[in-house]
N, C-alpha and C. Protein backbone atom coordinates (compact mmCIF):
# COMPACT_ATOMS: atom_id res chain seq x y z
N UNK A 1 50.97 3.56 15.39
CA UNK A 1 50.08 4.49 16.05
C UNK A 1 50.26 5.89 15.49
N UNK A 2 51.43 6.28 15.41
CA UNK A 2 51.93 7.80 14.63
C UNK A 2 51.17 7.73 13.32
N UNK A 3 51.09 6.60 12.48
CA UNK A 3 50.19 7.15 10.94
C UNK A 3 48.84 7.05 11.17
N UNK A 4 48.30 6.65 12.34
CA UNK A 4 46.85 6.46 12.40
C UNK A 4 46.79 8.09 12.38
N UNK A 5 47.89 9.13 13.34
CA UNK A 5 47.04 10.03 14.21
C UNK A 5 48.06 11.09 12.88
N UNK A 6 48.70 10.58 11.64
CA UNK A 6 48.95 11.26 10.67
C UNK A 6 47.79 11.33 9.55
N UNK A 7 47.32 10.36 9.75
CA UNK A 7 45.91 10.12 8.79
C UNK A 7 44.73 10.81 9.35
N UNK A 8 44.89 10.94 10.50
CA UNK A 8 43.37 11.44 11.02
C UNK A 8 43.35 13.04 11.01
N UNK A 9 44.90 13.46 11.24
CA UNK A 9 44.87 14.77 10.72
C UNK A 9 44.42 15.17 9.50
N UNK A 10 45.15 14.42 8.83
CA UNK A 10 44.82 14.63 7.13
C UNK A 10 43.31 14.95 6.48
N UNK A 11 43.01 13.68 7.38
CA UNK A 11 41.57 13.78 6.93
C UNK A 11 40.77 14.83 7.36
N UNK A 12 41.00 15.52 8.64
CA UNK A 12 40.24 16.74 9.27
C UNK A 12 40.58 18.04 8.71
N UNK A 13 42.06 17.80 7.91
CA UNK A 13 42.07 19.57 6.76
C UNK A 13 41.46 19.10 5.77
N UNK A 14 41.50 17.87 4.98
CA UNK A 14 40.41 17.71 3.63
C UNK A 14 39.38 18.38 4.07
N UNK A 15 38.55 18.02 5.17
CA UNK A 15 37.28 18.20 5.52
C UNK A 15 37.11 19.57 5.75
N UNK A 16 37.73 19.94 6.35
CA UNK A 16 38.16 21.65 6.73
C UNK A 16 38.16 22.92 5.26
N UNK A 17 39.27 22.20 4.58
CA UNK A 17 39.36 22.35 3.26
C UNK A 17 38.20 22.43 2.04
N UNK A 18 37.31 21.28 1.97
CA UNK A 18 36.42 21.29 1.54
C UNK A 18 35.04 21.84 1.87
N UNK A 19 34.84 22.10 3.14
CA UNK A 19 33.84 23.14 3.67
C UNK A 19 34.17 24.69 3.52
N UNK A 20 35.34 25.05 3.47
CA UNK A 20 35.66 26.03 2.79
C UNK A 20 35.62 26.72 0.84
N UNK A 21 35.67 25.32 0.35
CA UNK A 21 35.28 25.59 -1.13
C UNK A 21 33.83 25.84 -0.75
N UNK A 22 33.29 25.10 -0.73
CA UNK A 22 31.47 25.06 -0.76
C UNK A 22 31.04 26.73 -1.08
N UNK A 23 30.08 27.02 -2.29
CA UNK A 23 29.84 28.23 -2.18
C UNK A 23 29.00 28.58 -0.68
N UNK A 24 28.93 29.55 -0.70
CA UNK A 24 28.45 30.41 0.28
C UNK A 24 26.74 29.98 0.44
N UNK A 25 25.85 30.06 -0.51
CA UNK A 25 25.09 29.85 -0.62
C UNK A 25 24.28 28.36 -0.66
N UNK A 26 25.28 27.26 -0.83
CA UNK A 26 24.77 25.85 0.32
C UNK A 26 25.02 25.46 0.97
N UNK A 27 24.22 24.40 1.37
CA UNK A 27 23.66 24.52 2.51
C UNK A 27 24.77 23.37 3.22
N UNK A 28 25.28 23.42 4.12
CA UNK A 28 26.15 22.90 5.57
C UNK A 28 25.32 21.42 5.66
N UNK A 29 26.44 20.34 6.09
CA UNK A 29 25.58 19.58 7.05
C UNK A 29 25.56 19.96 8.19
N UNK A 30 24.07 19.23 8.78
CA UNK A 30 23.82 19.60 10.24
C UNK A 30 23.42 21.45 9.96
N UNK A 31 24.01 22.52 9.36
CA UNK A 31 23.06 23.45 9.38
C UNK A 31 21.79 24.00 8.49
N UNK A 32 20.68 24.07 8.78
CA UNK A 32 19.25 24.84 7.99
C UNK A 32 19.23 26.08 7.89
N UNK A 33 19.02 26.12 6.78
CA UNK A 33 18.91 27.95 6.43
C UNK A 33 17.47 28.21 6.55
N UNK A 34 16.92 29.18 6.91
CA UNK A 34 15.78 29.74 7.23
C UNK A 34 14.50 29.44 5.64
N UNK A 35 15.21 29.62 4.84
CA UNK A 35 14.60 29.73 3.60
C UNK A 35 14.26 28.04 3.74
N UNK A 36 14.73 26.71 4.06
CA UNK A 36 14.83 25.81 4.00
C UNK A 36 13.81 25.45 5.14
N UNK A 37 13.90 26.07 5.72
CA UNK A 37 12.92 25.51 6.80
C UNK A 37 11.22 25.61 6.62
N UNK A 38 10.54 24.42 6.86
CA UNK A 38 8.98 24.68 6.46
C UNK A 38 8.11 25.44 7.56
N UNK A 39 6.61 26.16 7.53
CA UNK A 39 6.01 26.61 8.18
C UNK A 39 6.04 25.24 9.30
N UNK A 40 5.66 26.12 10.52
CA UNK A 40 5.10 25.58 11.87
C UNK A 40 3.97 24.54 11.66
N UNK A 41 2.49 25.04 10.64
CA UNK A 41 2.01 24.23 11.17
C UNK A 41 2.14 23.35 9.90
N UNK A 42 2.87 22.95 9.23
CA UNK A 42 3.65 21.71 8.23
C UNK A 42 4.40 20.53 8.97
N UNK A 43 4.51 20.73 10.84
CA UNK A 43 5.33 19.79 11.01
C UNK A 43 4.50 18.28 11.04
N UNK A 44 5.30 17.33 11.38
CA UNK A 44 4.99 16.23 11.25
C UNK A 44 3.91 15.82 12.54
N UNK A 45 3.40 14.86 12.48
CA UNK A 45 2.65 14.22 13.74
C UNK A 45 4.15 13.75 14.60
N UNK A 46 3.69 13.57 15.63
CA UNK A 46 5.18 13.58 16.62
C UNK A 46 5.75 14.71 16.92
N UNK A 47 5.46 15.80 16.03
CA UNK A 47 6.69 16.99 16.49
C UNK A 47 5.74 18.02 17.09
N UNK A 48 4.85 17.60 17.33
CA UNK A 48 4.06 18.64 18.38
C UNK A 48 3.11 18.17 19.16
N UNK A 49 2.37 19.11 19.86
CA UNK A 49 1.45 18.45 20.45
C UNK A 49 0.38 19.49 20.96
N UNK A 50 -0.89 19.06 20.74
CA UNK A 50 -1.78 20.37 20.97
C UNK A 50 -2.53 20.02 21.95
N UNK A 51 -2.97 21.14 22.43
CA UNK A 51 -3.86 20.70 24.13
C UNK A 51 -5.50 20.20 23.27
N UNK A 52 -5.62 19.61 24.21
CA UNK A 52 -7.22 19.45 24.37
C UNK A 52 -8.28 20.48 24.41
N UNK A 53 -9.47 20.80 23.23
CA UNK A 53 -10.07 22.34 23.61
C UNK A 53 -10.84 21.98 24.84
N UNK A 54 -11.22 23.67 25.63
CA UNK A 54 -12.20 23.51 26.55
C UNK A 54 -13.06 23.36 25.83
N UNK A 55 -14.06 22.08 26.56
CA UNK A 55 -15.44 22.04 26.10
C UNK A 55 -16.95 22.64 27.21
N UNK A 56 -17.85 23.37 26.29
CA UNK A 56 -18.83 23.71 27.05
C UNK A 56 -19.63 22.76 27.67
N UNK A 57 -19.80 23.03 29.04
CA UNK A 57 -20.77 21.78 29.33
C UNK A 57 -21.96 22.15 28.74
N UNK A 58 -22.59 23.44 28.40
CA UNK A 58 -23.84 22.77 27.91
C UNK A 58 -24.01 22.07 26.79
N UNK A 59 -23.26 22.73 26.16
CA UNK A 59 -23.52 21.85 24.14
C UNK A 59 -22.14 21.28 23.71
N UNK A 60 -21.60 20.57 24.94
CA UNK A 60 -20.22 19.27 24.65
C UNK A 60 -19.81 20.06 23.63
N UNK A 61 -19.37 20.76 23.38
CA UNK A 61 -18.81 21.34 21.86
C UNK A 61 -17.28 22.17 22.53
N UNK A 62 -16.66 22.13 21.47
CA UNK A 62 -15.30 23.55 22.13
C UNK A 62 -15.93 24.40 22.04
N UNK A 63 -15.68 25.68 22.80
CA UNK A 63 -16.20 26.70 23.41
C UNK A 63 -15.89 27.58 22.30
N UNK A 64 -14.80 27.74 21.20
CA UNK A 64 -14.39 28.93 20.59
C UNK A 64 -14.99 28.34 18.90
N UNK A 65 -15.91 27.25 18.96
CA UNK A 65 -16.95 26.80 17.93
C UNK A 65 -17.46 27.24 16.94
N UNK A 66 -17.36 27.85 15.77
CA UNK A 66 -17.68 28.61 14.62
C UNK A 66 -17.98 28.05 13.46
N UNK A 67 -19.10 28.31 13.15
CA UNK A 67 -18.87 27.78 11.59
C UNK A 67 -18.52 26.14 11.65
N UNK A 68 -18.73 25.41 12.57
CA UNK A 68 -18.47 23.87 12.27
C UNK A 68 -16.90 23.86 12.20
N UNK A 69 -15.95 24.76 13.15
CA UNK A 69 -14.74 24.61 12.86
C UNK A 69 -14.38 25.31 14.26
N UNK A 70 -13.13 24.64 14.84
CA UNK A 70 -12.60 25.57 16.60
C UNK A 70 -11.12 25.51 15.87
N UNK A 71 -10.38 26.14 17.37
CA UNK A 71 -9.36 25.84 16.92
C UNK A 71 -8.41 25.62 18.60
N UNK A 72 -7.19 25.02 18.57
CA UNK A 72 -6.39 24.42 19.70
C UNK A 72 -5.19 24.74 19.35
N UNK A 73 -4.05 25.08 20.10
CA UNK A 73 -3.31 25.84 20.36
C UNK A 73 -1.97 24.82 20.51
N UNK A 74 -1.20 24.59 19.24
CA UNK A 74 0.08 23.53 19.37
C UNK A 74 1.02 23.74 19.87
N UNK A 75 2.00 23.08 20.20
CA UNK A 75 3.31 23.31 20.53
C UNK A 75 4.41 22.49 20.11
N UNK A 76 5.09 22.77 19.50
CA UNK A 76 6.06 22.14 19.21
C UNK A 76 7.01 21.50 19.77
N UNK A 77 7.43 20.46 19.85
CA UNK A 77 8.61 19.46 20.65
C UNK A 77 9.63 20.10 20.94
N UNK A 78 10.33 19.86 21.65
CA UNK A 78 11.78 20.90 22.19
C UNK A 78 12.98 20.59 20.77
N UNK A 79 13.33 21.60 21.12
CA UNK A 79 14.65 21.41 20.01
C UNK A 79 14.36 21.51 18.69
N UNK A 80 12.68 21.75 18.57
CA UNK A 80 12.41 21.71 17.03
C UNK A 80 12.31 23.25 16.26
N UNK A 81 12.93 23.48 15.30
CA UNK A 81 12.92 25.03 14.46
C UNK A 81 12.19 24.73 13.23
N UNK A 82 11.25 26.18 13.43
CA UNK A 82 10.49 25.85 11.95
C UNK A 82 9.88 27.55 11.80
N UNK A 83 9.07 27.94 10.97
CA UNK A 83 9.38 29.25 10.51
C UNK A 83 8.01 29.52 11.21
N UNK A 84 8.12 30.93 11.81
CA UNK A 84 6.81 31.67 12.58
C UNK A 84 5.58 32.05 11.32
N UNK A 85 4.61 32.28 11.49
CA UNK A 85 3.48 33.01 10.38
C UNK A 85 4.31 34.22 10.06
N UNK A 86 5.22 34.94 10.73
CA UNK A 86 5.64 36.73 9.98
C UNK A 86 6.90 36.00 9.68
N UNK A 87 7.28 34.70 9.24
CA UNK A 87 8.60 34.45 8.14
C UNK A 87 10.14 34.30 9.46
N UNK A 88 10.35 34.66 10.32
CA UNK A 88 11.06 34.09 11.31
C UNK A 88 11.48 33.09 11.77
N UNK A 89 12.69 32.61 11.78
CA UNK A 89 12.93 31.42 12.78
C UNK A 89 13.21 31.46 13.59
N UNK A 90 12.33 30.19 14.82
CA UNK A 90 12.56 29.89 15.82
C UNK A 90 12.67 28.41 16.75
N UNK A 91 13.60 28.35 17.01
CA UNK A 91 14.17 27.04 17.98
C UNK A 91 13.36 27.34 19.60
N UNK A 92 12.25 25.76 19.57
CA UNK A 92 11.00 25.73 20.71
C UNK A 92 11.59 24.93 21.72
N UNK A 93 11.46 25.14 22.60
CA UNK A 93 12.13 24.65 24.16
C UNK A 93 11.06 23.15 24.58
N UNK A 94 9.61 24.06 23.96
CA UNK A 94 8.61 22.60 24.32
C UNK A 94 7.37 23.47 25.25
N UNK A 95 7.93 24.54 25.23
CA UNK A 95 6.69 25.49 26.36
C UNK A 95 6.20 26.65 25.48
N UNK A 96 6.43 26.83 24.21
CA UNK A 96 6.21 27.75 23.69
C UNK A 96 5.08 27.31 22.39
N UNK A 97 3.44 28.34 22.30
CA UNK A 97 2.59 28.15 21.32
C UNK A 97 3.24 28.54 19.88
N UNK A 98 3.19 27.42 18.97
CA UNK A 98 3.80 27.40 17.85
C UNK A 98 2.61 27.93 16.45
N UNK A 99 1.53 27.08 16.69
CA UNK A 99 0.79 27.83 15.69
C UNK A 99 -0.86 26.90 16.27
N UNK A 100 -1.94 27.12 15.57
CA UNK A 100 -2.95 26.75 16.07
C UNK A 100 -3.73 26.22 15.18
N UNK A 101 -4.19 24.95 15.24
CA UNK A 101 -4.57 23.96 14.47
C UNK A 101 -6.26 24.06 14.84
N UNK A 102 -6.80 23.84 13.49
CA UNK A 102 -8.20 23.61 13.40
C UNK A 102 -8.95 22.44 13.83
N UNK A 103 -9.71 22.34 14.14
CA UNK A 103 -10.59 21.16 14.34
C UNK A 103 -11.76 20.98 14.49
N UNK A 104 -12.45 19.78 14.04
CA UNK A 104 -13.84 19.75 13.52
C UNK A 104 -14.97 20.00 14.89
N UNK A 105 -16.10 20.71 14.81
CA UNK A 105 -16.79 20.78 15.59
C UNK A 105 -18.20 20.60 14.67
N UNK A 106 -19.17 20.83 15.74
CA UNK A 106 -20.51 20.32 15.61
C UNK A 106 -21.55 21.40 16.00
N UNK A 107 -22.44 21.72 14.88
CA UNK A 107 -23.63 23.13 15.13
C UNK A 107 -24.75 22.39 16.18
N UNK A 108 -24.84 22.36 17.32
CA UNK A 108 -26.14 22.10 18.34
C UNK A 108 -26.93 22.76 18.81
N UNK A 109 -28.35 23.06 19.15
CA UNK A 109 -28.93 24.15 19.29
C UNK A 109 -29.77 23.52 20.81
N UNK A 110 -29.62 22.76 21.20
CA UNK A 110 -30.27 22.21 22.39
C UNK A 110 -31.47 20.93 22.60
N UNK A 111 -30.71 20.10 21.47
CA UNK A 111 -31.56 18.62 21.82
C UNK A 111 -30.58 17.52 22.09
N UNK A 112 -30.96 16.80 23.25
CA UNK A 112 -30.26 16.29 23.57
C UNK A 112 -30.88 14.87 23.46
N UNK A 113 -29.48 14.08 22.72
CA UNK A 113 -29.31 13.21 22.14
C UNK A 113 -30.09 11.76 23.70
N UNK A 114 -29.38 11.52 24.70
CA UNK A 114 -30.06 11.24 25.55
C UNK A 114 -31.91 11.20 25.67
N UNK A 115 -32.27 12.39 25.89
CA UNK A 115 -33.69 12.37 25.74
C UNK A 115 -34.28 11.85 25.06
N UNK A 116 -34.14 12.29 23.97
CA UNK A 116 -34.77 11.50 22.66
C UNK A 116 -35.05 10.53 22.51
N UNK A 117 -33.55 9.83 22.93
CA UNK A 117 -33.62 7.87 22.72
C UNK A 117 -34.54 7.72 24.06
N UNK A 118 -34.75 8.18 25.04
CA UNK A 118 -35.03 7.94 26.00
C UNK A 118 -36.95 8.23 25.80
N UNK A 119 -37.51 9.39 25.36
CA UNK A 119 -38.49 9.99 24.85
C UNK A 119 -39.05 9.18 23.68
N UNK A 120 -38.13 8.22 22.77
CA UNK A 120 -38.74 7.28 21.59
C UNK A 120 -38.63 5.52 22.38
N UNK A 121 -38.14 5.44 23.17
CA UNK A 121 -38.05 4.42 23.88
C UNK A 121 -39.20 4.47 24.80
N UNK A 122 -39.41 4.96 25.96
CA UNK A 122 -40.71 5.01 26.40
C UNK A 122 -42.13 5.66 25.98
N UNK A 123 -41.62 6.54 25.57
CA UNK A 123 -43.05 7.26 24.81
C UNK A 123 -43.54 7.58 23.32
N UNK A 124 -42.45 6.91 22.98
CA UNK A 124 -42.75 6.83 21.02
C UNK A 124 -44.16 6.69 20.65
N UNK A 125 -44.71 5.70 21.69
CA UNK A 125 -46.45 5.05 21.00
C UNK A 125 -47.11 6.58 20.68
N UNK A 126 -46.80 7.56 21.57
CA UNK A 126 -47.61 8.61 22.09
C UNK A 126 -47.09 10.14 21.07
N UNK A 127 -46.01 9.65 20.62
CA UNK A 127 -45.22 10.82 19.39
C UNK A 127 -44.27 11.79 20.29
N UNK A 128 -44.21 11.48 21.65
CA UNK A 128 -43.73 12.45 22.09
C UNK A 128 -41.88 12.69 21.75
N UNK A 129 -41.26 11.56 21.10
CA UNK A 129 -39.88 11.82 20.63
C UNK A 129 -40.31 12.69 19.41
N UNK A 130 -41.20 12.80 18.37
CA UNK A 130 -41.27 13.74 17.50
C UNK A 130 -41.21 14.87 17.49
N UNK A 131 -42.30 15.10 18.93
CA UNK A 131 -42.53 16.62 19.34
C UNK A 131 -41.14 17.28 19.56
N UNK A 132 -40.88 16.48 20.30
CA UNK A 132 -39.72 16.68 21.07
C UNK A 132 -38.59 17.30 20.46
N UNK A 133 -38.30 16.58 18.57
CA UNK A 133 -37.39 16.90 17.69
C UNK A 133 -37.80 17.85 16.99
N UNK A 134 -38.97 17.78 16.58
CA UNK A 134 -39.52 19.81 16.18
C UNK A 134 -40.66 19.14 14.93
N UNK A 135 -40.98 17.84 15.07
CA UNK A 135 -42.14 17.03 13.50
C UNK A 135 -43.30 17.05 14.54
N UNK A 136 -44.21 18.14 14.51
CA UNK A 136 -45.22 18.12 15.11
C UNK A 136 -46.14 17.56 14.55
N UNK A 137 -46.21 17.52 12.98
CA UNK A 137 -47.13 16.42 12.25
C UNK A 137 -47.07 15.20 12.25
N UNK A 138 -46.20 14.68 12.31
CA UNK A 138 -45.80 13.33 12.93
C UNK A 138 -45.91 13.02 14.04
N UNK A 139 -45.61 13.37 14.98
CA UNK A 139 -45.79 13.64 16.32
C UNK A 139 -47.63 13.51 16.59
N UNK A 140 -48.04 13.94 16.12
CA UNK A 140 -49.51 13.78 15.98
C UNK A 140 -50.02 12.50 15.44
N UNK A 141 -49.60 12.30 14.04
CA UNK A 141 -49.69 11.19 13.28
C UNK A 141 -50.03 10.14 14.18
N UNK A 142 -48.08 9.77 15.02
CA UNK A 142 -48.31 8.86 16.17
C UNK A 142 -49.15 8.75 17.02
N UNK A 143 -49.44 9.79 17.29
CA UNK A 143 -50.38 9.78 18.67
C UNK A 143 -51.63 9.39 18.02
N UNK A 144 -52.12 9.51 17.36
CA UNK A 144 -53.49 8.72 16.75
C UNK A 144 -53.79 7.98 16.07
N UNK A 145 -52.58 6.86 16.08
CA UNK A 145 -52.65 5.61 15.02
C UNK A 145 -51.79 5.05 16.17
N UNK A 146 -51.61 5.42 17.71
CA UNK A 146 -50.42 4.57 18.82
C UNK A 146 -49.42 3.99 18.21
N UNK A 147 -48.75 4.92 17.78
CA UNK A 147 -47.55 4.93 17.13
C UNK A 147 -47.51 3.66 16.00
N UNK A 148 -48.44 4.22 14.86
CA UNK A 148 -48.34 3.57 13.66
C UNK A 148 -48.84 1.96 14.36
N UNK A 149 -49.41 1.37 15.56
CA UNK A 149 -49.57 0.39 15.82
C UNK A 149 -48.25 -0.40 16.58
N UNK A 150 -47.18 0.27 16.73
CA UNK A 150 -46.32 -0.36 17.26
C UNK A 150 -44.96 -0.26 16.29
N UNK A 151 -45.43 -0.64 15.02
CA UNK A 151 -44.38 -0.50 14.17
C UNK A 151 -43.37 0.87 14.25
N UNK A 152 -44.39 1.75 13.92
CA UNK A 152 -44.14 3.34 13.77
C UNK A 152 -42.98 3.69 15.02
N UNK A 153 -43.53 2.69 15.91
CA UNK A 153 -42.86 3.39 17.21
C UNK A 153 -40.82 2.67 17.13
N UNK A 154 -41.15 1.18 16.87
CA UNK A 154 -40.08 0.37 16.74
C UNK A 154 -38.68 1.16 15.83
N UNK A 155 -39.17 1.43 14.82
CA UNK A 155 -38.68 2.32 13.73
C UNK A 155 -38.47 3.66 14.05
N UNK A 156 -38.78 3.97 14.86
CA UNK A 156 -38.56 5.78 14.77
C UNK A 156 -37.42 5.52 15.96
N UNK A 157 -37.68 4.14 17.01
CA UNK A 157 -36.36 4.29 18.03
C UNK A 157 -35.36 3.76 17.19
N UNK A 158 -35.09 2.85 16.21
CA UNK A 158 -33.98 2.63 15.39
C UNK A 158 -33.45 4.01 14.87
N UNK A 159 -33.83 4.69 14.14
CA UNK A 159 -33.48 5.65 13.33
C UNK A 159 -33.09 6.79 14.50
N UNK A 160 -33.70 6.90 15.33
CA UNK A 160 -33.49 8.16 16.40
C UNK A 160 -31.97 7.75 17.30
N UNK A 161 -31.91 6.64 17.32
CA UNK A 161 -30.61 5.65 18.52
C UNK A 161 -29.48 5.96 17.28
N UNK A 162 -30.00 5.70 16.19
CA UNK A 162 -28.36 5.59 14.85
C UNK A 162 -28.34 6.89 14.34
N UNK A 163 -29.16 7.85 15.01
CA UNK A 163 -29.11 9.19 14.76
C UNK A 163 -29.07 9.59 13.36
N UNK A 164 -30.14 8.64 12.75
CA UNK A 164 -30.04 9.18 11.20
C UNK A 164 -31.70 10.46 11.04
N UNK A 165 -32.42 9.83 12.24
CA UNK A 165 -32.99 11.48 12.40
C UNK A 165 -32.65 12.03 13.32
N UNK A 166 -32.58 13.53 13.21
CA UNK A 166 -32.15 14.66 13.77
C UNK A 166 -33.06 15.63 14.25
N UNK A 167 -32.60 16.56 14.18
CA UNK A 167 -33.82 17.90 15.17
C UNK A 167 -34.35 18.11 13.54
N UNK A 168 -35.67 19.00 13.38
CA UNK A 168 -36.02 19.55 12.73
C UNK A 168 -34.96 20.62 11.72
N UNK A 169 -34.53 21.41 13.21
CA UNK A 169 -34.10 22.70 12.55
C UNK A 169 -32.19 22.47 11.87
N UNK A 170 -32.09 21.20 11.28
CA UNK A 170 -30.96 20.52 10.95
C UNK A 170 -29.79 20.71 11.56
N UNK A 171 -29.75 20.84 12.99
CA UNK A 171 -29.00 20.96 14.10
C UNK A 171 -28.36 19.54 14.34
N UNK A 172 -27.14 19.01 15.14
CA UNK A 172 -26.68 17.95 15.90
C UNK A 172 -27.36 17.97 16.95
N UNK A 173 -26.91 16.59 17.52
CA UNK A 173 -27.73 16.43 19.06
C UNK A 173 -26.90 16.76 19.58
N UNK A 174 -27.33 16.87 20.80
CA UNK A 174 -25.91 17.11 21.71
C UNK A 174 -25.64 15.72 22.40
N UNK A 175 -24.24 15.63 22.14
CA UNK A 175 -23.96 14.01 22.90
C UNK A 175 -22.50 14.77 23.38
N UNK A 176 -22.44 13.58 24.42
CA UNK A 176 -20.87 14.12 25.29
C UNK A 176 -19.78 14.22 24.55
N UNK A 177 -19.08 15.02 24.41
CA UNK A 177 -17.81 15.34 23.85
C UNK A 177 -17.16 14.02 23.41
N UNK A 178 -16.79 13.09 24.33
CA UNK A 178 -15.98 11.85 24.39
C UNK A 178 -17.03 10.54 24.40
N UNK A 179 -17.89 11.11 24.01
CA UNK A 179 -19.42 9.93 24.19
C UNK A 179 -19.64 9.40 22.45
N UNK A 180 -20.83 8.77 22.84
CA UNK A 180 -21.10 7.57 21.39
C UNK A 180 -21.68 8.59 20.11
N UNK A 181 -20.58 9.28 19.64
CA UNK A 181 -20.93 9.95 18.45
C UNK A 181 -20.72 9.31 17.21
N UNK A 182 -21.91 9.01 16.61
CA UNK A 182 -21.94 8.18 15.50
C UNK A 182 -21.12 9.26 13.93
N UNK A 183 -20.33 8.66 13.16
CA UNK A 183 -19.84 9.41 12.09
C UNK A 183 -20.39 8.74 11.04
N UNK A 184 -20.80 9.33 9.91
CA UNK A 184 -21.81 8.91 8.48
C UNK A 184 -20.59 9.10 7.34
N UNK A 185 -20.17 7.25 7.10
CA UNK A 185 -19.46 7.78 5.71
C UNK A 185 -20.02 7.69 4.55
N UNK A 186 -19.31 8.17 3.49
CA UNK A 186 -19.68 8.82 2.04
C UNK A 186 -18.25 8.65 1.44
N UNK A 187 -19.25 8.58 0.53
CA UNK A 187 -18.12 8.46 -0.72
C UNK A 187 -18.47 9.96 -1.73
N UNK A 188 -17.15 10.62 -2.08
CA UNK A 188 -17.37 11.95 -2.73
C UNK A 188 -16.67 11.36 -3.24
N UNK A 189 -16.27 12.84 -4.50
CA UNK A 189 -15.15 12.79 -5.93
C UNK A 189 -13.75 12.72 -5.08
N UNK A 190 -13.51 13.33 -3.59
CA UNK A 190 -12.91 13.50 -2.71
C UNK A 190 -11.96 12.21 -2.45
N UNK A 191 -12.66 11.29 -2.44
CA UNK A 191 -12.46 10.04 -1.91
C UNK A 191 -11.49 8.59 -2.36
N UNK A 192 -11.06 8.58 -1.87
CA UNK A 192 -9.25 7.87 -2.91
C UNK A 192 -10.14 6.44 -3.40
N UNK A 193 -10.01 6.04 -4.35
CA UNK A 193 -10.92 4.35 -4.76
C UNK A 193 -8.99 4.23 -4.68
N UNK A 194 -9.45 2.62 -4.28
CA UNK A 194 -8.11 1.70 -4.91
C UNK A 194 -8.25 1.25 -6.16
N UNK A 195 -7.49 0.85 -6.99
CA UNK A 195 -7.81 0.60 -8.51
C UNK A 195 -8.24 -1.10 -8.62
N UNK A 196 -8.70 -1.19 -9.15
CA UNK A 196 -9.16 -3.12 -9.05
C UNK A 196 -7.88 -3.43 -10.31
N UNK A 197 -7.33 -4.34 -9.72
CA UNK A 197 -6.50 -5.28 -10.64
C UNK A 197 -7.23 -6.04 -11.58
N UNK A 198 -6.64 -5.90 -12.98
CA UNK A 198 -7.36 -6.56 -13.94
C UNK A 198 -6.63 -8.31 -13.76
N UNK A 199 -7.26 -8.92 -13.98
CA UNK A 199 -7.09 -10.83 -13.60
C UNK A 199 -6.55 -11.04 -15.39
């Protein structure tokens, strides 16, 4: 039992010993130097958490909406340190705003997505979903051919329901915040391809 607790000394001045060589300038286990530490909003998913924006009831959108861009207000997990925007570090308890994250919003000017389907569903024969979206020539069109004969009408509620037409004035509809918002993908230069394996 005496060489266990002669060995265990030993080993705690090596260790002692050797944290003392270490230059000055690296870095400790278990301690981060400020320079080492990444910006706030660099942390990981998990290490924060951002509120929900207020949304306007009239145009379902976040309220602080610009430019097709809002923004929400994070916080970082307790116990987590990471560097302020003016270069500072700080260790977050879990109650404190860490930095403020962007998020996508939507330009609406007051057509509502509802109506429409509702306006090309019952009254399409008559053009009144056209009017309604700002194609007053069309809107006419329909009304004096009873909506293209039926066809015209069938087709304009497909396209109006999958929301691939829109208002005139190239606005969004307004649909509920947490409601059936359809997203349109694309392929850009942007866009990762997987490589096809040659056989």
């Amino acid at each position: 039992m005496a060489g266990w607790r002669r060995l265990l000394r030993l080993l705690r001045l090596v260790s002692a010993a050797w944290v003392l060589l270490l230059p000055r300038g690296a870095p400790r286990a278990g301690l981060a130097r400020a320079e080492d530490l990444d910006s706030c909003a660099h942390l990981r998913l998990g290490q924060y958490l951002c509120k929900d924006p207020k949304i306007d009831e009239f145009t379902q959108e976040p309220e602080n909406c610009r430019d097709t861009t809002a923004w929400v207000e994070c916080r970082p997990a307790p116990n987590i340190s990471c560097r302020l925007p003016n270069g500072s570090e700080f260790k977050f308890s879990g109650d404190e705003v860490g930095f403020n994250k962007t998020i996508p919003c939507r330009n609406v000017s007051g057509y509502s997505y509802k109506v429409a389907v509702a306006l090309s569903l019952f009254l399409g024969w008559l053009g009144a979903d056209r009017f309604y979206l700002g194609y007053p020539a069309l809107g006419l069109l329909k009304f004096c051919t009873v909506g293209f004969c039926g066809i015209g009408t069938l087709i304009d509620f497909i396209l109006i329901a999958m929301q691939i037409v829109g208002p005139a004035d190239g606005s969004n509809y307004i649909v509920d915040y947490y409601g059936a918002r359809l997203t349109r993908l694309s392929i850009t230069n942007e866009t990762f391809r997987k490589p096809h394996l040659s056989l």
